[in-house]
N, C-alpha and C. Protein backbone atom coordinates (compact mmCIF):
# COMPACT_ATOMS: atom_id res chain seq x y z
N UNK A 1 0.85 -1.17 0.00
CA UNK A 1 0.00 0.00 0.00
C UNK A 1 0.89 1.24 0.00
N UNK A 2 0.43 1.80 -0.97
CA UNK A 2 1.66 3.58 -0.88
C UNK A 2 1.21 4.32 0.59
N UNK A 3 2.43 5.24 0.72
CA UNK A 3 2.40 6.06 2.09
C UNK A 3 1.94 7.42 0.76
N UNK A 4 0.33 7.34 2.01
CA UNK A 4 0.00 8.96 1.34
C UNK A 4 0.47 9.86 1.83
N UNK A 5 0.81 11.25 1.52
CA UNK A 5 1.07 12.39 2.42
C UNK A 5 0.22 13.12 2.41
N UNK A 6 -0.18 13.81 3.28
CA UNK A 6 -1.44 15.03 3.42
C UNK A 6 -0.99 16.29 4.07
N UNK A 7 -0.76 17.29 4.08
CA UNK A 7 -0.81 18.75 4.38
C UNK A 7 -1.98 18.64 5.53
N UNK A 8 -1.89 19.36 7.08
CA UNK A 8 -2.74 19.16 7.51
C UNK A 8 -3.99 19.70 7.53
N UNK A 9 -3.82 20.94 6.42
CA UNK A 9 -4.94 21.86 5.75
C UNK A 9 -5.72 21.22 5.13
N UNK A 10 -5.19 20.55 4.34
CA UNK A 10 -5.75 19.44 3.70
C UNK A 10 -6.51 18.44 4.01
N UNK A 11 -6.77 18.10 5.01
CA UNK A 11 -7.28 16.92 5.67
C UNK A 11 -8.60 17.04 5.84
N UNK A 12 -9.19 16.11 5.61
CA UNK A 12 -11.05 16.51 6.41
C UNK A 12 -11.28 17.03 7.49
N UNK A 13 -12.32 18.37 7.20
CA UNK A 13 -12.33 18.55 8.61
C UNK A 13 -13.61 17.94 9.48
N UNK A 14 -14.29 17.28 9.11
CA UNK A 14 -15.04 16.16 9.91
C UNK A 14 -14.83 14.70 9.38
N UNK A 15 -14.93 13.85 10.38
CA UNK A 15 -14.86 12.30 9.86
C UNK A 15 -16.48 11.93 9.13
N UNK A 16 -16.03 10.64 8.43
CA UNK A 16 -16.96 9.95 8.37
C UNK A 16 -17.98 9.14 8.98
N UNK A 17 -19.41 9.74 8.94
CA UNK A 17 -20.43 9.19 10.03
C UNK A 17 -20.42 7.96 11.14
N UNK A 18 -19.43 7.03 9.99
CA UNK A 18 -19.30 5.44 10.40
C UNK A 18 -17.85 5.62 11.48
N UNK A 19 -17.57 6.08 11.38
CA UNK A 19 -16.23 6.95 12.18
C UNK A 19 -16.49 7.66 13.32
N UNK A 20 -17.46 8.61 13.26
CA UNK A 20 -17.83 9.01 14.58
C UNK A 20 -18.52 8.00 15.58
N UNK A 21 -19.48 7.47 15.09
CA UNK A 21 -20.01 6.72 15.66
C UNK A 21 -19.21 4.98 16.26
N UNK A 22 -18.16 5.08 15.80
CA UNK A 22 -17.71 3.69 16.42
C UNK A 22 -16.63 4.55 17.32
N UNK A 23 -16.18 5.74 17.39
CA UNK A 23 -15.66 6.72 18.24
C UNK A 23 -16.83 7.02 19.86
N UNK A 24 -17.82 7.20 18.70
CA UNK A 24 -19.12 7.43 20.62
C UNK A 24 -19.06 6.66 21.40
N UNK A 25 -19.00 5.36 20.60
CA UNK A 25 -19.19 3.63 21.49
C UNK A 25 -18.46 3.91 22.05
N UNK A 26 -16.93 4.49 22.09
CA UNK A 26 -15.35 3.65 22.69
C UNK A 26 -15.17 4.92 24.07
N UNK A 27 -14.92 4.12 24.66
CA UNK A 27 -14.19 5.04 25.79
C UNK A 27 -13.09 5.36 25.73
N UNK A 28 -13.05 6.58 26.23
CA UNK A 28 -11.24 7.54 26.04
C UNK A 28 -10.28 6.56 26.12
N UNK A 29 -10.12 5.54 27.12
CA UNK A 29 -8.90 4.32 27.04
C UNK A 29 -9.42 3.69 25.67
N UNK A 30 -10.22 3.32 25.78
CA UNK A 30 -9.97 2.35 24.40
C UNK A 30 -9.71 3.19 23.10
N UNK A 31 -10.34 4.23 22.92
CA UNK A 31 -9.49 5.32 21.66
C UNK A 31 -7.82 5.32 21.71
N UNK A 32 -7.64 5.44 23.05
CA UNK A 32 -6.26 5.83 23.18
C UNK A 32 -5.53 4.25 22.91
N UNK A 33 -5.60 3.25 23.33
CA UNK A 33 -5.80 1.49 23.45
C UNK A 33 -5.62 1.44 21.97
N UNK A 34 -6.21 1.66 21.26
CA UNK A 34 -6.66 1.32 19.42
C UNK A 34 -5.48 2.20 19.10
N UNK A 35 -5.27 2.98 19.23
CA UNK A 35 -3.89 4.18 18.87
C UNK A 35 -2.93 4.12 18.95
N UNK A 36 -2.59 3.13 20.10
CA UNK A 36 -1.37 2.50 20.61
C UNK A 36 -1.15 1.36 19.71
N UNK A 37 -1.93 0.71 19.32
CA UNK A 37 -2.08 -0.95 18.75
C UNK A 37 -1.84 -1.06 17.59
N UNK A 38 -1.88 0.33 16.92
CA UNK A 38 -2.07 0.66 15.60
C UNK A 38 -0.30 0.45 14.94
N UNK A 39 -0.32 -0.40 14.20
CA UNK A 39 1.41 -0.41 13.76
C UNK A 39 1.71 0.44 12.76
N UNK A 40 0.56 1.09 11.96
CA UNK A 40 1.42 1.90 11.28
C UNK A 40 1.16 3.49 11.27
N UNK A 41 0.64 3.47 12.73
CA UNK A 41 0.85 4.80 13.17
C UNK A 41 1.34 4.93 15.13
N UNK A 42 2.43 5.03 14.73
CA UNK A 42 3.22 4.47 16.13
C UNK A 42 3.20 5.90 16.93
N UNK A 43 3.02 6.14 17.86
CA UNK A 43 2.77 7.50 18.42
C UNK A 43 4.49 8.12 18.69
N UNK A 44 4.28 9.41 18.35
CA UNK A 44 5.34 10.27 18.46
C UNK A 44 6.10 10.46 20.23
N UNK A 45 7.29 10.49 19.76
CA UNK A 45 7.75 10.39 21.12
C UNK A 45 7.74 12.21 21.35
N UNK A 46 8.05 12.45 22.48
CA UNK A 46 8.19 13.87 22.85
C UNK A 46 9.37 14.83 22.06
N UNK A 47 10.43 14.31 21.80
CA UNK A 47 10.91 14.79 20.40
C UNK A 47 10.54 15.30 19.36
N UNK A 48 10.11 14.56 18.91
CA UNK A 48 9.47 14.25 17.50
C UNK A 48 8.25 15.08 17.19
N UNK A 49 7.00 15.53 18.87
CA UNK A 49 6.24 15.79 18.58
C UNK A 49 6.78 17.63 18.64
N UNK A 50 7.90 17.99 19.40
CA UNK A 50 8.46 19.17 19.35
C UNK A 50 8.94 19.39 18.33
N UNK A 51 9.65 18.87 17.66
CA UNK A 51 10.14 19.08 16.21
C UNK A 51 9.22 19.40 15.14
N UNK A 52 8.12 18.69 15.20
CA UNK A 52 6.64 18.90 14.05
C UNK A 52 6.15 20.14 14.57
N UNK A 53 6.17 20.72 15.73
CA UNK A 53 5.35 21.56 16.00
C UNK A 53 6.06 22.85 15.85
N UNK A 54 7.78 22.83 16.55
CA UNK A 54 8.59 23.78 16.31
C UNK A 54 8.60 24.22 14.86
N UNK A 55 8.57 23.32 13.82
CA UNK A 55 8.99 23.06 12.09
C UNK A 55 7.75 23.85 11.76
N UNK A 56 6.62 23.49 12.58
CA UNK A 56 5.27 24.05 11.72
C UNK A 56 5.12 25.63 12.25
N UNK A 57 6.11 26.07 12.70
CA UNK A 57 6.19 27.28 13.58
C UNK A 57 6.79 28.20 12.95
N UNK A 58 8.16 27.46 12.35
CA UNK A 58 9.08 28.29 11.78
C UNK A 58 8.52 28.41 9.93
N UNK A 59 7.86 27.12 9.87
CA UNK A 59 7.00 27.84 8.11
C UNK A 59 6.38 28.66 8.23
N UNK A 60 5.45 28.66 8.95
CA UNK A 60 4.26 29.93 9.20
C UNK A 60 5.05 30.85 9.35
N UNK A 61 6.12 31.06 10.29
CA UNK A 61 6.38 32.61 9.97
C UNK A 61 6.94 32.85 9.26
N UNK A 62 8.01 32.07 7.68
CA UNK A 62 8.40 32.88 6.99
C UNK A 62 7.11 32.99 6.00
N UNK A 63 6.08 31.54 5.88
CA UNK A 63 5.07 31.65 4.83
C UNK A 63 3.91 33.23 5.60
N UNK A 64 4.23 33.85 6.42
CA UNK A 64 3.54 35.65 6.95
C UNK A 64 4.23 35.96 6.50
N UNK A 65 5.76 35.99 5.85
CA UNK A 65 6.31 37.32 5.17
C UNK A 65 6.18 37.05 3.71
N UNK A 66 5.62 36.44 3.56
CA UNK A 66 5.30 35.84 1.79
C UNK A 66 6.81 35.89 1.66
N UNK A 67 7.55 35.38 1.75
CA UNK A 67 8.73 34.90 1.17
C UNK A 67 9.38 33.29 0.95
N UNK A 68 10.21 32.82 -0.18
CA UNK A 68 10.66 31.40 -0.32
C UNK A 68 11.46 31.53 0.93
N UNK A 69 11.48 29.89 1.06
CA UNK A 69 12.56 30.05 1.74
C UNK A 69 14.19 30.47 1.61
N UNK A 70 14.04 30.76 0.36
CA UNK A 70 15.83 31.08 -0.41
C UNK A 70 15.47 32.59 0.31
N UNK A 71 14.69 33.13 -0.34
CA UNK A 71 14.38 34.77 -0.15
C UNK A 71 14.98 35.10 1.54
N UNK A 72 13.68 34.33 2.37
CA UNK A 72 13.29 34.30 3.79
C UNK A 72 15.21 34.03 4.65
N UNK A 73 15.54 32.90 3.52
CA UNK A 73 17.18 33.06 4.54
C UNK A 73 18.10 34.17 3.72
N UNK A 74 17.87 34.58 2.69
CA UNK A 74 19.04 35.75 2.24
C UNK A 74 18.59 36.43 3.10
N UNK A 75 17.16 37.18 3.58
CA UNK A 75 16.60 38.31 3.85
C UNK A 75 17.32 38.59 5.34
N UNK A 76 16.99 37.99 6.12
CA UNK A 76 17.14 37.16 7.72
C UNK A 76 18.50 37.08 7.96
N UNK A 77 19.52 35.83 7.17
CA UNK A 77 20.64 36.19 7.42
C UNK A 77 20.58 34.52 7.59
N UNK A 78 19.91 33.48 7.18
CA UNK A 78 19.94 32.46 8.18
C UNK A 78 20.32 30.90 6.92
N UNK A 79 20.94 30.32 7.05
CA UNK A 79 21.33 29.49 6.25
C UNK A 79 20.16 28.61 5.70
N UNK A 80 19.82 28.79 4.18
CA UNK A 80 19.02 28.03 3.52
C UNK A 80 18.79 26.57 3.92
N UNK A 81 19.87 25.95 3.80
CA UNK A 81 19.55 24.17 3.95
C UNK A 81 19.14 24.26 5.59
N UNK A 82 19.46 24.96 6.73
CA UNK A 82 19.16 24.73 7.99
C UNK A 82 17.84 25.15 8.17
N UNK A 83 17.31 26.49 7.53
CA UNK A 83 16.10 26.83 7.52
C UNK A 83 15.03 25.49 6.61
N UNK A 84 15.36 25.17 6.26
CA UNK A 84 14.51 23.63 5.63
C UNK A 84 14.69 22.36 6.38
N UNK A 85 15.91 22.50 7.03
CA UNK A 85 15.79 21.64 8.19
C UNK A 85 15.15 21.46 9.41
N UNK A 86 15.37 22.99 9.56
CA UNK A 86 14.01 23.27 10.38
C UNK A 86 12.17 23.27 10.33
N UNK A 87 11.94 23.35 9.25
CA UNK A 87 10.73 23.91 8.83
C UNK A 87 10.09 21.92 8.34
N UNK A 88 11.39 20.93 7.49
CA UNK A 88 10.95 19.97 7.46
C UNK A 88 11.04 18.63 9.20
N UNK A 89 11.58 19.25 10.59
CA UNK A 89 11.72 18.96 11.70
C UNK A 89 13.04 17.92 11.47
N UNK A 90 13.72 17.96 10.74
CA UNK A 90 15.01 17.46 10.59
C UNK A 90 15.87 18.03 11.90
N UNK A 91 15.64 18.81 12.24
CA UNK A 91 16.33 19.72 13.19
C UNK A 91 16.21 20.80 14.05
N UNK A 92 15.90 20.99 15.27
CA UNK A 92 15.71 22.10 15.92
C UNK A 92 16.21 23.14 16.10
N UNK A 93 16.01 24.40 15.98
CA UNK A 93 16.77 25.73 15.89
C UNK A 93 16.94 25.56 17.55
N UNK A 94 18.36 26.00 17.50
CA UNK A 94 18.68 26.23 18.97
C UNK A 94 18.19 27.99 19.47
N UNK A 95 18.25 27.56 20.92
CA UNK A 95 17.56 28.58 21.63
C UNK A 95 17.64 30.20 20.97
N UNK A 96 18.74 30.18 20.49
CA UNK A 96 19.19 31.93 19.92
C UNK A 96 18.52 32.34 18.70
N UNK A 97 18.43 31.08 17.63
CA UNK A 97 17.69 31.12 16.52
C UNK A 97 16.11 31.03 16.67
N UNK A 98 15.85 30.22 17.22
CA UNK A 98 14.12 29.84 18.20
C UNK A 98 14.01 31.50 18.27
N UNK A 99 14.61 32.18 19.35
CA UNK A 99 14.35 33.99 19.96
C UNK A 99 14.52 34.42 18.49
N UNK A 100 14.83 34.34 17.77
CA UNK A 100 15.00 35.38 16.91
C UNK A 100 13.70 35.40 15.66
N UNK A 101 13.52 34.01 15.68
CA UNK A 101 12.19 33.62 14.56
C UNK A 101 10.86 34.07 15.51
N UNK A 102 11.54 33.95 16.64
CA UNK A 102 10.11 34.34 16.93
C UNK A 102 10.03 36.20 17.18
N UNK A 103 11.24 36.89 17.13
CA UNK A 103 11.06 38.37 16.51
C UNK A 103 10.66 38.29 15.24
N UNK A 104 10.78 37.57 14.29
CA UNK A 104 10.65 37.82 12.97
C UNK A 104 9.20 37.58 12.76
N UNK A 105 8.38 36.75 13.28
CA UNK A 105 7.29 36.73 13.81
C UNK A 105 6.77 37.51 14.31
N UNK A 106 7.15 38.15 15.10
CA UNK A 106 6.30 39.22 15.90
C UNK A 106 6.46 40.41 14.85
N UNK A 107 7.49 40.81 15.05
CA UNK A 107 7.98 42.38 14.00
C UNK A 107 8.95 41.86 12.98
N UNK A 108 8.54 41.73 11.89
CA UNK A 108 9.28 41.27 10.78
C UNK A 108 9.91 42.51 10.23
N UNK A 109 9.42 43.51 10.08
CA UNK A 109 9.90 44.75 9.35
C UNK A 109 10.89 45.08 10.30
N UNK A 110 10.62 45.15 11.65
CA UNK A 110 11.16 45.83 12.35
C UNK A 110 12.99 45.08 12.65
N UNK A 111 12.79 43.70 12.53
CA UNK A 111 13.83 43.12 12.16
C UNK A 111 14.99 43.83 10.92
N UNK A 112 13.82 43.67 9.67
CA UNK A 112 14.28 44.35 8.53
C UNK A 112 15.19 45.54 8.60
N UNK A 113 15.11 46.58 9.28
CA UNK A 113 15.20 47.56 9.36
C UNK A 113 16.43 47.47 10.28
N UNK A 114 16.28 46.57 11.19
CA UNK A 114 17.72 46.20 11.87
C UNK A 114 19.04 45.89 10.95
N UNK A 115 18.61 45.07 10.15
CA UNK A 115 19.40 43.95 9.58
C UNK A 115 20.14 44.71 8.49
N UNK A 116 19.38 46.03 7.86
CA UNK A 116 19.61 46.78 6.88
C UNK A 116 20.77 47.66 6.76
C-alpha cells in the first residue's frame, strides 16, 4: 500500500459518520488502546512531537512574510539548507535562533530595518 502524504490543511475537517459513531461507542482508554495498537501509526515520542510543531512554527512565519525560503534566509541572514531543516523537523533551531524567529514573527519589518 503507498504512504500517502497530506498537508494538515488538507485533511477533512469532519470524519466519516461510520467513524464518529464507532468513536461514541469507545471510551477515552480504548481510543487511546486502538492508537497505541495501531502499527502503522506508532505515536510520536516527545521529540518528534516538538520538532513537528517547532517546524510548523518556523514555516508559518516565513510563509507571513510571503517569502521562499531562499528569499526568507538571504533576507534574515539564516542558512538556507538549515532553515529547511528546520521547517521539514530534521532539526531544531537552537535557543538563539528559536528567539530570533520568533522576533521575525512578531515584528518582521522591524527586524528588517535592523538587519539593513
Amino acid at each position: 500500500m503507498p504512504i500517502v502524504r497530506m498537508r494538515l490543511e488538507d485533511a477533512p475537517k469532519t470524519l466519516p459518520d461510520h467513524v464518529i459513531k464507532r468513536l461514541e461507542a469507545m471510551t477515552p482508554e480504548q481510543i487511546e488502546q486502538n492508537a497505541l495498537d495501531d502499527p502503522d501509526n506508532p505515536p510520536w515520542t516527545d521529540e518528534e512531537l516538538e520538532r513537528g510543531f517547532t517546524g510548523r512554527f518556523v514555516r508559518q512565519t516565513r510563509e507571513a512574510t510571503g517569502l521562499s525560503q531562499d528569499k526568507f534566509a538571504q533576507k534574515f541572514g539564516v542558512n538556507v539548507a538549515r532553515l529547511r531543516d528546520w521547517e521539514q523537523g530534521r532539526h531544531l533551531p537552537d535557543s538563539f535562533a528559536l528567539s530570533f524567529l520568533r522576533v521575525i514573527a512578531r515584528n518582521p519589518k522591524a527586524v528588517e530595518e535592523a538587519l539593513a
